[in-house]
Protein backbone atom coordinates (compact mmCIF):
# COMPACT_ATOMS: atom_id res chain seq x y z
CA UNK A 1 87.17 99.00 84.02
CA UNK A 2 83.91 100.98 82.97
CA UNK A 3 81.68 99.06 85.46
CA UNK A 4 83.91 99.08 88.39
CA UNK A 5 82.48 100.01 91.30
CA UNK A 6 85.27 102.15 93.15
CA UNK A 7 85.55 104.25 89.31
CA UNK A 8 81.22 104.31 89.09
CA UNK A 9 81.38 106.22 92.72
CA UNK A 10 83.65 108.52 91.89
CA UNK A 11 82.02 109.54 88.51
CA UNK A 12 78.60 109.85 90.75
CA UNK A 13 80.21 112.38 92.95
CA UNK A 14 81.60 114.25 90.50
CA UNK A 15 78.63 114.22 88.02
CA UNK A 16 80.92 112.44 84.71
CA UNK A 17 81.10 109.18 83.39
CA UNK A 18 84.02 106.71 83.94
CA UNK A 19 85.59 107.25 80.94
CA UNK A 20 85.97 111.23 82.22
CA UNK A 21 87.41 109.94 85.23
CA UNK A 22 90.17 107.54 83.58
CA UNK A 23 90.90 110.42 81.23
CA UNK A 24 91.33 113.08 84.09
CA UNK A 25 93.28 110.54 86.32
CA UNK A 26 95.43 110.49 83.65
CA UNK A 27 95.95 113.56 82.75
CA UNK A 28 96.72 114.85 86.40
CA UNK A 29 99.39 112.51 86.58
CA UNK A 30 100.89 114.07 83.76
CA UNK A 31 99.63 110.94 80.79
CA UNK A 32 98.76 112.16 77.65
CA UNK A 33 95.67 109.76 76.71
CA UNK A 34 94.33 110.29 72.70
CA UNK A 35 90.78 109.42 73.19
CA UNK A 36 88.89 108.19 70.14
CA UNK A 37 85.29 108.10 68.98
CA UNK A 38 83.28 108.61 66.08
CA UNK A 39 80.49 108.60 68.40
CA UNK A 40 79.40 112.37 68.75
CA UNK A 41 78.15 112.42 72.29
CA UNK A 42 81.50 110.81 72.95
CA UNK A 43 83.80 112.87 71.82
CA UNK A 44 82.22 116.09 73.40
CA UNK A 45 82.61 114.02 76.52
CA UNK A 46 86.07 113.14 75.95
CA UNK A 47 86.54 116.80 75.64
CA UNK A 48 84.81 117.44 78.70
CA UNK A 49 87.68 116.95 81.83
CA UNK A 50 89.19 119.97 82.39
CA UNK A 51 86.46 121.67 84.42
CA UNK A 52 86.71 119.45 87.22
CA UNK A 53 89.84 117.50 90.03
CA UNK A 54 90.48 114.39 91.68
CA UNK A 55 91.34 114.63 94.97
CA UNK A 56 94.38 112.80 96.35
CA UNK A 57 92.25 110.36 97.82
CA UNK A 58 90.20 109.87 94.36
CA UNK A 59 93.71 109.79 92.49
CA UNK A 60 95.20 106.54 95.23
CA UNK A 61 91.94 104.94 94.83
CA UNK A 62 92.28 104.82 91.51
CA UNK A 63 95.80 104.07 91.37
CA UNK A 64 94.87 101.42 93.26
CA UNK A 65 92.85 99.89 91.05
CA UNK A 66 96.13 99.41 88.65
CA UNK A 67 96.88 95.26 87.33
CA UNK A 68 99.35 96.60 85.87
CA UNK A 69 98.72 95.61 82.46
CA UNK A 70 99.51 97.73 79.04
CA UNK A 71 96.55 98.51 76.84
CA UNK A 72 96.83 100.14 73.11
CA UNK A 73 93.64 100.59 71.10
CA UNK A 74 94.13 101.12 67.41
């Protein structure tokens, strides 16, 4: 999901990366997401969604975007 091109706009507009958007789309509908990195620069991003919102129209855009399909990372 990372290069698509409905989540790269959104991240332009609001200045974040796409991983910033998935993780504040899911926490504004109410997801609890556990980010992991040992990557420095990523975890500070991870960190980094609370000072900004989707818009309604951000949030159907992106729920559009759902194949419904279950992910887990370990």
């Amino acid at each position: 999901m990372l290069p698509n091109p409905v989540l790269v706009k959104i991240a332009k507009q609001h200045d974040k990366s796409v991983a910033q958007i998935i993780l504040r789309w899911n926490q504004q509908r109410g997801v609890i997401a556990i980010p992991d990195s040992s990557n420095e620069k990523h975890i500070k991003e991870n960190i980094s969604v609370f000072d900004f919102v989707l818009s309604d129209d951000e949030m159907k855009m992106i729920s559009s975007l759902d194949r419904h399909e279950k992910h887990d990372w370990y």
